[in-house]
N, C-alpha and C. Protein backbone atom coordinates (compact mmCIF):
# COMPACT_ATOMS: atom_id res chain seq x y z
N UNK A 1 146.53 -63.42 136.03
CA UNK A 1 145.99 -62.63 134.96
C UNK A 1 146.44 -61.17 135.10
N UNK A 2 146.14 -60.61 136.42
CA UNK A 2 146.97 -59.17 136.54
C UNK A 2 148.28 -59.42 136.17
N UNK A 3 148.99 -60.28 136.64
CA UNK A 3 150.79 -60.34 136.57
C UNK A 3 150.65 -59.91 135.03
N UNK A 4 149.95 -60.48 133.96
CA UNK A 4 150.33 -61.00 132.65
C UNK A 4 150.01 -59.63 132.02
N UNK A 5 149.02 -59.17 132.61
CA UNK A 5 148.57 -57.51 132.14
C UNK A 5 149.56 -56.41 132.29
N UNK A 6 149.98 -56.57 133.85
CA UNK A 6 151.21 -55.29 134.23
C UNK A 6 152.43 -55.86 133.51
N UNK A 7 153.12 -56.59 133.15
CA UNK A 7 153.91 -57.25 132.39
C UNK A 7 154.12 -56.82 131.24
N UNK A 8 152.84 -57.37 129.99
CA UNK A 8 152.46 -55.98 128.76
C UNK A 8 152.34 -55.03 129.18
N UNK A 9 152.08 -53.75 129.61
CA UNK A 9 151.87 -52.60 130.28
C UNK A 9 153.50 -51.94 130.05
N UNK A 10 153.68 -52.76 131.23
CA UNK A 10 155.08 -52.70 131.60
C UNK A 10 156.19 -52.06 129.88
N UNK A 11 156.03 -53.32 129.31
CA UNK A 11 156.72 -53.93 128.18
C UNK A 11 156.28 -52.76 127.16
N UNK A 12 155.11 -52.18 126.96
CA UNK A 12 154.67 -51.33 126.21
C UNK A 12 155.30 -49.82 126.63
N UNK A 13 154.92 -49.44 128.08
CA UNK A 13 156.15 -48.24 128.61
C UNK A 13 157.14 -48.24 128.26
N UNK A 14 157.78 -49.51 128.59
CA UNK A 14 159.51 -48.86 127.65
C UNK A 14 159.50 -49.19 126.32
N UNK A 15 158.90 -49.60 126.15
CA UNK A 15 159.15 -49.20 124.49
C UNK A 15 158.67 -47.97 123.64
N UNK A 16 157.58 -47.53 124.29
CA UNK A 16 157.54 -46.02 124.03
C UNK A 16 158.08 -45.46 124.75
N UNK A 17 159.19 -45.87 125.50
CA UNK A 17 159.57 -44.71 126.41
C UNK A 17 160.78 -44.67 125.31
N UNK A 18 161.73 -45.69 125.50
CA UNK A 18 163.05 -46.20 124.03
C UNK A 18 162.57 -45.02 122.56
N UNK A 19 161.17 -45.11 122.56
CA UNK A 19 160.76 -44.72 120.95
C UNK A 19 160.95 -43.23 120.98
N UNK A 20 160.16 -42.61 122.49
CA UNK A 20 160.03 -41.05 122.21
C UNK A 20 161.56 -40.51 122.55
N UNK A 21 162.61 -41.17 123.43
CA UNK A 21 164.29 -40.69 123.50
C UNK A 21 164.84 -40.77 122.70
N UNK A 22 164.52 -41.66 121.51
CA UNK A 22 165.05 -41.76 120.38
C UNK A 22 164.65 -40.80 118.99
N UNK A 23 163.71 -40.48 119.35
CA UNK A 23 163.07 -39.47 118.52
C UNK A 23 163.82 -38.49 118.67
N UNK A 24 164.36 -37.36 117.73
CA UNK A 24 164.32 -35.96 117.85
C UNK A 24 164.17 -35.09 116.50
N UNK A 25 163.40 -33.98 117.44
CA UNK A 25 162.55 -33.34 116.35
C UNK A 25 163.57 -33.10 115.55
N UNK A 26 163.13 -32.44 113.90
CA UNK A 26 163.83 -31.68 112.62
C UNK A 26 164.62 -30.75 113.09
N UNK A 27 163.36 -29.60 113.93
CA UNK A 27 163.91 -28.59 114.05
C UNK A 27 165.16 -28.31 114.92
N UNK A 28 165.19 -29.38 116.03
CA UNK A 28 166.69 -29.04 116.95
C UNK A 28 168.05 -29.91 115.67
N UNK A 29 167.94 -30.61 115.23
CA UNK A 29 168.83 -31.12 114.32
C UNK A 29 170.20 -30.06 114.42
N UNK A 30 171.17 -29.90 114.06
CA UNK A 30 171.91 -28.68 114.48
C UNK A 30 172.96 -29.04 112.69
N UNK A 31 173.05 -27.87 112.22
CA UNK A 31 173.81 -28.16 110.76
C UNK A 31 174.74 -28.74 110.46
N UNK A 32 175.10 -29.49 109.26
CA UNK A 32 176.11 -30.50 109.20
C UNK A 32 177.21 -28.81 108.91
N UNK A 33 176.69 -28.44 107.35
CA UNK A 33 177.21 -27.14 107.32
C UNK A 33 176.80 -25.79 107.39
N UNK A 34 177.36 -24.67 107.36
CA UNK A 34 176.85 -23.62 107.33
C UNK A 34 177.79 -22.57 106.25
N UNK A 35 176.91 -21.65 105.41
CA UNK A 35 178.33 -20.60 104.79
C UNK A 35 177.35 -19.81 104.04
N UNK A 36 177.91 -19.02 103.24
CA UNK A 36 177.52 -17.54 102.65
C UNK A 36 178.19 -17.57 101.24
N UNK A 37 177.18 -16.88 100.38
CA UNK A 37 178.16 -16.42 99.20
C UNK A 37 176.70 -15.04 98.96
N UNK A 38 177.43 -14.62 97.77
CA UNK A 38 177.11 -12.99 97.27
C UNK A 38 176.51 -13.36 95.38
N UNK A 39 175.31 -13.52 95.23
CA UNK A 39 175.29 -13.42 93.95
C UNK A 39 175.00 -12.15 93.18
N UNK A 40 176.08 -11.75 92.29
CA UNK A 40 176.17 -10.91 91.11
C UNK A 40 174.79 -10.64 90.55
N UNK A 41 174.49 -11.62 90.18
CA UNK A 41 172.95 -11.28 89.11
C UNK A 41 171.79 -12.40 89.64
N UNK A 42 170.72 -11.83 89.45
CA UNK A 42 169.53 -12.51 89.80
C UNK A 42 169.80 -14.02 89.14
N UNK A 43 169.23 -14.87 89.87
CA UNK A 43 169.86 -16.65 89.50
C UNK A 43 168.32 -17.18 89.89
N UNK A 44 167.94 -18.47 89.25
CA UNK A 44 166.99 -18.98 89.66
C UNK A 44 167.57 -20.74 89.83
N UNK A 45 167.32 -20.88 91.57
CA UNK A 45 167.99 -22.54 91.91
C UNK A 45 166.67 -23.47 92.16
N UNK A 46 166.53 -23.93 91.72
CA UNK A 46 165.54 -24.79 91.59
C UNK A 46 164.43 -24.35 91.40
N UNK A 47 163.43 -23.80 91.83
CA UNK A 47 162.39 -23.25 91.26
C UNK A 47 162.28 -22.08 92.06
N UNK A 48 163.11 -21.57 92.49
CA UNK A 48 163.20 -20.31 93.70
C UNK A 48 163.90 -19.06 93.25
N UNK A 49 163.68 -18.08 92.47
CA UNK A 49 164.45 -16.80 91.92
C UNK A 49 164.99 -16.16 93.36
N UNK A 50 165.95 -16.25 92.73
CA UNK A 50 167.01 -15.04 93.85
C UNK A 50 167.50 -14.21 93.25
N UNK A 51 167.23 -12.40 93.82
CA UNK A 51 168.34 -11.95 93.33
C UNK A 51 169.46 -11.21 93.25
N UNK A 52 169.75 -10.53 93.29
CA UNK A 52 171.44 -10.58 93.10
C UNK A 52 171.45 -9.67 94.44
N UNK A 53 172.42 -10.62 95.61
CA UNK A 53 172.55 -9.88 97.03
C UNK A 53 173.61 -11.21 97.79
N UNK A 54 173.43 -10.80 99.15
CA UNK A 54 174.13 -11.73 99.91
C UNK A 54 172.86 -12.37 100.58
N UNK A 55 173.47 -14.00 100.78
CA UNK A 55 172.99 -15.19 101.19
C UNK A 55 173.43 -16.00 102.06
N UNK A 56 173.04 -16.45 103.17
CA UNK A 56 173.44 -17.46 104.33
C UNK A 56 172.75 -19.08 103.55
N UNK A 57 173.28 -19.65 103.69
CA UNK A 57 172.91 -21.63 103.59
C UNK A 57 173.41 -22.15 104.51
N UNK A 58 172.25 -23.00 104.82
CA UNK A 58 172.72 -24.48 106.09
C UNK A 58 172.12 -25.56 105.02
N UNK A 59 173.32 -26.58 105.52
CA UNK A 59 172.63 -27.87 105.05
C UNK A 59 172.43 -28.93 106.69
N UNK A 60 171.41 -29.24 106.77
CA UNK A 60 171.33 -30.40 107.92
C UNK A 60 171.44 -32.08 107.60
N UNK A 61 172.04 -32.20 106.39
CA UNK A 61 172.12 -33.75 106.19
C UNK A 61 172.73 -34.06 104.79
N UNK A 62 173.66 -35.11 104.91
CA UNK A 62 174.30 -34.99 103.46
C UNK A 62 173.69 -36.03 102.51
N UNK A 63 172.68 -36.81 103.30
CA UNK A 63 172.03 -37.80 102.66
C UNK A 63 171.43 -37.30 101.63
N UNK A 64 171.45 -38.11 99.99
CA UNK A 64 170.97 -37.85 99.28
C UNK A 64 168.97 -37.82 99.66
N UNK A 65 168.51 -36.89 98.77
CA UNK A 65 168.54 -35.62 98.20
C UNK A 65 169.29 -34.40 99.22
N UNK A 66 170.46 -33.47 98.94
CA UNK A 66 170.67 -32.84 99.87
C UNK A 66 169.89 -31.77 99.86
N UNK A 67 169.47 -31.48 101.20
CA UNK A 67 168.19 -30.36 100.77
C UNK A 67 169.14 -28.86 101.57
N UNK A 68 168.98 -27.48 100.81
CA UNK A 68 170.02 -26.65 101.29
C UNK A 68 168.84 -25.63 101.47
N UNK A 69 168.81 -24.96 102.39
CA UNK A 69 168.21 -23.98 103.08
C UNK A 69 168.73 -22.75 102.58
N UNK A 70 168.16 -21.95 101.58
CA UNK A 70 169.01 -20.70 101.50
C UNK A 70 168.30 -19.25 102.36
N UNK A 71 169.13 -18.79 102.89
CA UNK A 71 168.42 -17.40 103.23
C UNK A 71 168.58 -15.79 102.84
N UNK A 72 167.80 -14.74 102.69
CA UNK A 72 168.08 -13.34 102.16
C UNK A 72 167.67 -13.01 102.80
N UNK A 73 167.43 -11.38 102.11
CA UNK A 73 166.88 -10.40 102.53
C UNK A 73 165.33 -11.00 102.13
N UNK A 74 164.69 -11.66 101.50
CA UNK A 74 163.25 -11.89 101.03
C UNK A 74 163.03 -12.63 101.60
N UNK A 75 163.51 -13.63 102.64
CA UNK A 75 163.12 -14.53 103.26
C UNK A 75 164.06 -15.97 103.08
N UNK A 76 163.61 -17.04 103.22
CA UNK A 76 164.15 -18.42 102.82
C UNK A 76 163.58 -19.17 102.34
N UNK A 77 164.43 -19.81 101.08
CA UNK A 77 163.83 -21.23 100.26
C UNK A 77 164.47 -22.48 100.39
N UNK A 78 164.16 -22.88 99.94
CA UNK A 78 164.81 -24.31 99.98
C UNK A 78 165.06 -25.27 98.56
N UNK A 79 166.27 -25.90 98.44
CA UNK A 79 166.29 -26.60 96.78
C UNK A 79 167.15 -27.93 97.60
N UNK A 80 166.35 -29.01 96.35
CA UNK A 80 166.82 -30.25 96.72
C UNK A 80 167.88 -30.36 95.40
N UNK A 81 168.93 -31.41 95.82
CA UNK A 81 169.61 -31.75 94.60
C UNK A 81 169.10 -32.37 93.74
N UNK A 82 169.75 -32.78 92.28
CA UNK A 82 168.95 -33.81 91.88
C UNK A 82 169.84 -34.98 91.45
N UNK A 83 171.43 -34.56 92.04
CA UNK A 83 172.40 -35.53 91.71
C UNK A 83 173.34 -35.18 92.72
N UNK A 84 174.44 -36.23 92.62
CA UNK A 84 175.79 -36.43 93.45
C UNK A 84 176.82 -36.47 92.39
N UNK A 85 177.59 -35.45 92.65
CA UNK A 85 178.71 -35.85 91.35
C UNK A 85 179.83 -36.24 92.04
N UNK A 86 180.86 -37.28 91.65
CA UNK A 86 181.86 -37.99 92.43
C UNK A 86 183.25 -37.28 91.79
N UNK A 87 183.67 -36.16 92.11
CA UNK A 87 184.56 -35.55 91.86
C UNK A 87 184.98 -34.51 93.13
N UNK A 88 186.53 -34.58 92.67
CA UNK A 88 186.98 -33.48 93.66
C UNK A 88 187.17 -32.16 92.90
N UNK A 89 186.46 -31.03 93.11
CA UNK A 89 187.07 -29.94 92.36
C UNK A 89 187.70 -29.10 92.97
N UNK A 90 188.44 -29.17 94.09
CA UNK A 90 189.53 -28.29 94.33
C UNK A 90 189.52 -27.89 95.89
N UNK A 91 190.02 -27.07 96.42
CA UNK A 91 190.30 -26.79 98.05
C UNK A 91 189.46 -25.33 97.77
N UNK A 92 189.07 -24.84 96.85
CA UNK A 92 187.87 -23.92 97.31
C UNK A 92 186.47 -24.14 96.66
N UNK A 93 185.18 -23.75 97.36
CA UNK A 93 183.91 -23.76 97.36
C UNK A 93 183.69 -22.81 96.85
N UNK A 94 182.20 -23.34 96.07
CA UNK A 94 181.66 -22.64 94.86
C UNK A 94 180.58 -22.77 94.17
N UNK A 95 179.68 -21.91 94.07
CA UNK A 95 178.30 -22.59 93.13
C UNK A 95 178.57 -21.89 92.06
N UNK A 96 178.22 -22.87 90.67
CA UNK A 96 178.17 -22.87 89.93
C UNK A 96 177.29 -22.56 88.97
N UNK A 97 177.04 -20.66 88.05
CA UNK A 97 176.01 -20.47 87.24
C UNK A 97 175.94 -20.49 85.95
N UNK A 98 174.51 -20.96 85.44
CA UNK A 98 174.89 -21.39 83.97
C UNK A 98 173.43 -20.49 83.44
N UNK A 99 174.38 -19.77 82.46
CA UNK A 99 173.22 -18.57 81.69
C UNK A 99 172.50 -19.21 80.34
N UNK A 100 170.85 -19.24 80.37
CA UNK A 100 170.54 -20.01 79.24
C UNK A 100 169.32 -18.49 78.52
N UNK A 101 170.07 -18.14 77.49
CA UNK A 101 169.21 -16.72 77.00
C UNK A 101 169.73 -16.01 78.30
N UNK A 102 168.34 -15.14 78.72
CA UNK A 102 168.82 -13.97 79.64
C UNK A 102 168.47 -14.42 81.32
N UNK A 103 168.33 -15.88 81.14
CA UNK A 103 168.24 -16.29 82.47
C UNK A 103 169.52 -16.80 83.09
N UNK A 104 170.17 -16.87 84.26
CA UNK A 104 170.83 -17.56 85.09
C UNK A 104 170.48 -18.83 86.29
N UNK A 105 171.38 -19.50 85.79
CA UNK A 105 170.13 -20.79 86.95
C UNK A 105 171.62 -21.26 87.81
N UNK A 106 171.19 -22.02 89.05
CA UNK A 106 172.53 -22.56 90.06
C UNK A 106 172.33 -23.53 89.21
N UNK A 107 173.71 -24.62 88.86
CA UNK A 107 174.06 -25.80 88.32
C UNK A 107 174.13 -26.63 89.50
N UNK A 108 175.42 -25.93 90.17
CA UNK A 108 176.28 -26.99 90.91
C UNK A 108 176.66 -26.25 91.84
N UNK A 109 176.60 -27.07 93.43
CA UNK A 109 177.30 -26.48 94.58
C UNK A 109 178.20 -27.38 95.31
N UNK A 110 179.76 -27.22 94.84
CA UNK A 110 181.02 -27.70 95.87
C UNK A 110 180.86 -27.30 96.92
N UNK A 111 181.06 -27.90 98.07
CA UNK A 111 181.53 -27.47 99.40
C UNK A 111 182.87 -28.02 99.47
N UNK A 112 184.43 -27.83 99.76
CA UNK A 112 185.42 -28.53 99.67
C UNK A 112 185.74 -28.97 101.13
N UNK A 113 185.09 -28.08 101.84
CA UNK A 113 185.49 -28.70 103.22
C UNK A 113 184.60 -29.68 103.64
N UNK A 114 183.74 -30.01 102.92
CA UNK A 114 183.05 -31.55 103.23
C UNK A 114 182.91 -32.62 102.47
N UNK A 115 183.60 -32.05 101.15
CA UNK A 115 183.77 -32.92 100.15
C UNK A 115 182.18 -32.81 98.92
N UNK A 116 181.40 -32.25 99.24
CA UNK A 116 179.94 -32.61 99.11
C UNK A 116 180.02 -31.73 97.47
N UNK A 117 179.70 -31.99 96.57
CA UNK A 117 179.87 -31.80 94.99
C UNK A 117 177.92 -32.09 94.39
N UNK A 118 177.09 -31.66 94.68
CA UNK A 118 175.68 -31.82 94.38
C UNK A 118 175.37 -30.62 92.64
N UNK A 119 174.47 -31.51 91.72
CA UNK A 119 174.04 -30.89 90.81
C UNK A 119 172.16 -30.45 91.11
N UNK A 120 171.83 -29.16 90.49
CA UNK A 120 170.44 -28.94 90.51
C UNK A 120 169.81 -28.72 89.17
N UNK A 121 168.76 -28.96 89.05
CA UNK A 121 168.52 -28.60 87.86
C UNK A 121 168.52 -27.56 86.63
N UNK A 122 168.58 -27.66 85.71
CA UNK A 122 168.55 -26.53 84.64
C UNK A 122 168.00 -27.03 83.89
N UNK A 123 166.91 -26.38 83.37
CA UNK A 123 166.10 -26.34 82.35
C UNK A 123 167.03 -26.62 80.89
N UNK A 124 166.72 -27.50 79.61
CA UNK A 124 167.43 -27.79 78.75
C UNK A 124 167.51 -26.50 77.76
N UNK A 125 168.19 -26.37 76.64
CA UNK A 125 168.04 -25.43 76.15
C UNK A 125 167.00 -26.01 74.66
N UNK A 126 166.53 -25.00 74.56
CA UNK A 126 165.23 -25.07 73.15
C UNK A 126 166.32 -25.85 72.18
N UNK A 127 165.46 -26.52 71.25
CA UNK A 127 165.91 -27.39 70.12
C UNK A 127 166.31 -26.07 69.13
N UNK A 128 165.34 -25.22 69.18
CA UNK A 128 165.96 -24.29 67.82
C UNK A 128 166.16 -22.75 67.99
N UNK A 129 166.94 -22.60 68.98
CA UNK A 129 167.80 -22.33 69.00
C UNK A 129 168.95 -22.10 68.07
N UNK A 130 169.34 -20.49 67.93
CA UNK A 130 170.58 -20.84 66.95
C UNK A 130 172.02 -21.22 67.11
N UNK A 131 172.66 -21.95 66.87
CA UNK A 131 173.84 -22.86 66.48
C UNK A 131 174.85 -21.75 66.84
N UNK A 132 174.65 -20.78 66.66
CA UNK A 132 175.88 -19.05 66.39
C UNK A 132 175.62 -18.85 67.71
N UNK A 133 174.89 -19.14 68.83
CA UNK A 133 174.60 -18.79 70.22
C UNK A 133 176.16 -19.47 70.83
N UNK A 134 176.63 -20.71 70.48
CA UNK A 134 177.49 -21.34 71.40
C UNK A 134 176.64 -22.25 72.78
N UNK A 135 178.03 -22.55 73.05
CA UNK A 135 177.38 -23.45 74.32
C UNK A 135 177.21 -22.96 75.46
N UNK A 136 176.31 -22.83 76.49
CA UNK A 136 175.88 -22.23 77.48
C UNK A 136 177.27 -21.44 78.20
N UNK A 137 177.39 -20.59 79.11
CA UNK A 137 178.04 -19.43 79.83
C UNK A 137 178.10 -20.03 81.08
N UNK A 138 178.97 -20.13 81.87
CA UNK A 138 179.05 -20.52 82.87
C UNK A 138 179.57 -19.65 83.69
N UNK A 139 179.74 -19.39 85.00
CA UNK A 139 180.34 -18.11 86.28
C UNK A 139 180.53 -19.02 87.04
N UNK A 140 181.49 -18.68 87.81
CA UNK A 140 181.58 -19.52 89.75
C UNK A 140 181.51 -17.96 90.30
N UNK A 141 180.57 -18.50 91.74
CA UNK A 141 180.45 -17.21 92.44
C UNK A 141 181.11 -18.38 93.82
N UNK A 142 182.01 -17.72 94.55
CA UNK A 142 182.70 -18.12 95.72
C UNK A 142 181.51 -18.48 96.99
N UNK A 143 182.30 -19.11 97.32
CA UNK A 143 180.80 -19.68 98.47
C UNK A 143 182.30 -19.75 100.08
N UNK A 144 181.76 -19.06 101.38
CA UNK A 144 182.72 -19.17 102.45
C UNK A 144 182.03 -20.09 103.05
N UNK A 145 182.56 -20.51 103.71
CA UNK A 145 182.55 -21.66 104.65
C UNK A 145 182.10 -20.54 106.37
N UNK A 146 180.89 -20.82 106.96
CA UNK A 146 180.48 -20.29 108.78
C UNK A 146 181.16 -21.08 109.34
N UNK A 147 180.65 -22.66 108.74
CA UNK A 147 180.89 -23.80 110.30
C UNK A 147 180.81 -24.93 109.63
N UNK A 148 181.31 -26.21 110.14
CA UNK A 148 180.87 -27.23 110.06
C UNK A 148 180.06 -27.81 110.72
């Protein structure tokens, strides 16, 4: 009856022992990427207004939703994607802004050195709206590459 006890015992130690080595926390995770860009005019990326200065981003995982860490002078937010677009757009990196009225919002962020092409949201534009406006304004603001 002891044998059969230290046995489970036993059997239960390594497997939480297997469980907690296998574990590792979020925070040591170490970035897939890292880089910087400079925005021109105040932009709002997902529900987070930024505005117009220089910015550090890490991403720690390319698994969809990619979630990108941005940082300033105001502190850091965070925006999830809400798509994967399967295109190559070119050998340089770039987020992409799209002006709706007197707002600016992030669309889209290429990374070319990882291949990674993610869309974020933008608010649609009003139904009535006038027709003489044209179709939304778009900017690329350059994005550098820290690290992989």
């Amino acid at each position: 009856m002891k044998s059969l006890r230290n046995r489970i015992l036993a059997m239960a130690a390594l497997g939480f022992g297997i469980f907690a080595a296998s574990a590792t926390p979020a925070a040591a995770q170490a970035a897939v990427y890292k880089g910087s860009f400079t925005l021109p005019v105040a932009a709002e990326w997902q529900s987070s207004k930024l505005p117009a200065g220089n910015y550090t981003f890490s991403i720690k995982s390319m698994n969809f939703p990619v979630q990108v860490r941005i940082e300033g002078e105001d502190g850091a937010v965070y925006a999830s994607a809400v798509g994967l677009l399967q295109r190559n757009s070119g050998d340089q990196s770039f987020l992409v802004l799209e002006q709706r009225g007197d707002s600016k919002f992030v669309r889209e962020l290429y990374l070319a050195q990882i291949g990674l092409h993610v869309r974020y949201y933008v608010p649609e534009e009003p139904k009535y709206e006038p027709l003489a406006k044209g179709p939304a304004k778009t900017e690329r603001v350059a994005v550098l590459a820290a690290s992989k």
